[in-house]
Protein backbone atom coordinates (compact mmCIF):
# COMPACT_ATOMS: atom_id res chain seq x y z
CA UNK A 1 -2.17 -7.90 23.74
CA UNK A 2 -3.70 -8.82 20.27
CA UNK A 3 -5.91 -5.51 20.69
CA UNK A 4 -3.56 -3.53 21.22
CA UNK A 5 -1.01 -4.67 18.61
CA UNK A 6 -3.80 -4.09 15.66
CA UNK A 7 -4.38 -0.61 17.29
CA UNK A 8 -1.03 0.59 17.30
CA UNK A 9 -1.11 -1.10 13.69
CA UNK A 10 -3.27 1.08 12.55
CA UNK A 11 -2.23 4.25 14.03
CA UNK A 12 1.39 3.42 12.21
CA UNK A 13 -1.07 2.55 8.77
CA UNK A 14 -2.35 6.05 9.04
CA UNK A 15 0.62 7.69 10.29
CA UNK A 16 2.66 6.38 7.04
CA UNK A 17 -0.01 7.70 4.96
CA UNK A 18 0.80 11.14 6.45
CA UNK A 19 4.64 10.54 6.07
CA UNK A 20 4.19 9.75 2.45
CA UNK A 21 1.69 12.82 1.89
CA UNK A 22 4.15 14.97 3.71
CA UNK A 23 7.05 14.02 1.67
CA UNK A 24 5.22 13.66 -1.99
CA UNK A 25 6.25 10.48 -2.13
CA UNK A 26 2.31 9.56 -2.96
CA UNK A 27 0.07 12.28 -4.64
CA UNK A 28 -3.80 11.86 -3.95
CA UNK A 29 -3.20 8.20 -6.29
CA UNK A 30 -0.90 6.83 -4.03
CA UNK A 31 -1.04 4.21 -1.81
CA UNK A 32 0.21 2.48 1.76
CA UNK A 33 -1.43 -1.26 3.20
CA UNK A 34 0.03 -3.16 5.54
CA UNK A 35 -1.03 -7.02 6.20
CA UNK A 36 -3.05 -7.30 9.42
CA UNK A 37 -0.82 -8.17 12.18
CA UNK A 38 -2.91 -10.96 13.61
CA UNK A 39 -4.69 -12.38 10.63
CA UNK A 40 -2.49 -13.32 7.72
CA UNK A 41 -4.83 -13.49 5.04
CA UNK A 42 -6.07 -9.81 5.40
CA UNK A 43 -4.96 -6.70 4.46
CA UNK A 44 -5.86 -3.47 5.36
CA UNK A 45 -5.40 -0.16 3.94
CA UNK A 46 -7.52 3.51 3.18
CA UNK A 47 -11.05 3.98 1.78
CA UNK A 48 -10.63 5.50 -1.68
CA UNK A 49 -9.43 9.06 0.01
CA UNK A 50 -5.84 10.59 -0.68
CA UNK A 51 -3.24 9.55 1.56
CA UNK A 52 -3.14 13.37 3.90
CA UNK A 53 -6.25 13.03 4.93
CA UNK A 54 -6.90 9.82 6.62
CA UNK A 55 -7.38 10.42 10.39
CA UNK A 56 -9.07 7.50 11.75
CA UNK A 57 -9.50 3.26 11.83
CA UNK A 58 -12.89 4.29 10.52
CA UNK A 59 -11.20 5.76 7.33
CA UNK A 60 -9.27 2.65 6.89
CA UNK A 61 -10.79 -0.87 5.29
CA UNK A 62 -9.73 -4.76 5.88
CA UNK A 63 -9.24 -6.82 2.68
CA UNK A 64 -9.11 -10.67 2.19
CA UNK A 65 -6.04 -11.33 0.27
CA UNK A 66 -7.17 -14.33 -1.59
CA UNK A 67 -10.16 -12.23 -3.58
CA UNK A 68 -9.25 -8.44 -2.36
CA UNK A 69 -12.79 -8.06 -1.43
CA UNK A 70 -13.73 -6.38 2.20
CA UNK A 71 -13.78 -8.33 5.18
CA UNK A 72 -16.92 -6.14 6.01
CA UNK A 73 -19.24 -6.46 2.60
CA UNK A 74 -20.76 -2.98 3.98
CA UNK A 75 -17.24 -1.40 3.53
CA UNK A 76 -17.01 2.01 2.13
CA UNK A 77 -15.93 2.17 -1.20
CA UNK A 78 -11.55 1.32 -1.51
CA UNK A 79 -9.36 1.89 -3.84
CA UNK A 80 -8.98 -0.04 -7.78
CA UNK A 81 -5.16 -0.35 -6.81
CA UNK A 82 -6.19 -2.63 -3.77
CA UNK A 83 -5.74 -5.33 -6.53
CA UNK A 84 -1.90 -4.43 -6.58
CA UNK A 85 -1.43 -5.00 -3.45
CA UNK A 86 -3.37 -7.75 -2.56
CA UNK A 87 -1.05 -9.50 -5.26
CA UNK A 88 1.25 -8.90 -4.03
CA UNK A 89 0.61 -9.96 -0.70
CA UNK A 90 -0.47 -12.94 -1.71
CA UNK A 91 2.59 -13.85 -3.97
CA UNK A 92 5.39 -12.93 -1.32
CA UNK A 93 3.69 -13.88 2.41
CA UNK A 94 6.69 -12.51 4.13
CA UNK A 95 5.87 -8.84 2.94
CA UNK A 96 3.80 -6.91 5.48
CA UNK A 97 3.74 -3.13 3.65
CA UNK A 98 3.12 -2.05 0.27
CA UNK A 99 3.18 0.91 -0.92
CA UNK A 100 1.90 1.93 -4.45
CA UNK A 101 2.71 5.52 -6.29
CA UNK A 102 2.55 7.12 -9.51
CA UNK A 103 6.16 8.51 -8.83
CA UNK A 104 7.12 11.20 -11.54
CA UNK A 105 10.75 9.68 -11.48
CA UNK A 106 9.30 6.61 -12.81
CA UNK A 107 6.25 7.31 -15.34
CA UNK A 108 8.83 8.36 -17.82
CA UNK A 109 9.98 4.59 -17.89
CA UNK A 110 6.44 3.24 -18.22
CA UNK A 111 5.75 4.72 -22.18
CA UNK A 112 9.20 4.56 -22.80
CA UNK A 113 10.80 1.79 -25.34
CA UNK A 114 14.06 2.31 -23.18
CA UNK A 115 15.05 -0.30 -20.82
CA UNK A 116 16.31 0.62 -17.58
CA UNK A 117 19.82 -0.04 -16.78
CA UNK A 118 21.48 0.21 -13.29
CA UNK A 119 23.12 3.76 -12.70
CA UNK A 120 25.44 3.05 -9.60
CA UNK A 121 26.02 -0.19 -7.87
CA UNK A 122 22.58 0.39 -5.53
CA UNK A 123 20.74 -0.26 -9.00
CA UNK A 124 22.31 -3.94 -9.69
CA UNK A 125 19.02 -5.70 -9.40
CA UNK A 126 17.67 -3.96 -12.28
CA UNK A 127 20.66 -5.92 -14.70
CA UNK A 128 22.23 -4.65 -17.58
């Protein structure tokens, strides 16, 4: 059972990356992990390729939330963002995804001096 459930894991992990790609949601910067589904404290999510073209487990790389350093020390080389999400992974243990972009519709807000104020009711959490 456990095999199978970190299989079908990863074929979701690498199926998301091709939903995001697909979409533009993520550009060749962007991002998806998940936290493995049988060992808490590791996370697992691409080598440092862009999100359309990962095809395989072999593409994809197991991270130790508490340092974000590879379970496997002979990993291939990840991504700098891993930090992001190993943060958060380790500050909110009920999360199991994150997903990390450089979304056009929200760079604007980064260099801007211009706080960002709720639009519609969806957008309470973001105060006045």
């Amino acid at each position: 059972m456990g095999d199978e459930l970190v299989k079908e894991s990863l074929r979701t992990l690498i199926t998301a990356n091709h939903i995001l790609h697909h979409h533009k949601l993520v550009d060749a910067y962007g991002h998806i992990s998940i936290r493995h589904p049988l060992k808490p404290n590791v996370y697992v999510m691409s080598q440092k390729m862009a999100p359309g073209i990962v095809e395989s487990p072999d593409d994809l790389i197991e991270y130790k939330i508490v340092d974000n350093l590879p379970v496997d020390p002979q990993a291939k080389p990840g991504h700098i963002e891993r930090f992001i999400h190993g943060h958060i992974f380790k500050r909110f243990p009920q999360v199991n995804c994150v997903v990390h972009s450089h979304s056009e519709d929200v760079l604007p807000f980064v260099v801007s001096d211009i706080p960002l104020r709720a639009p519609c009711h969806m957008a309470g959490f973001l105060g006045l």
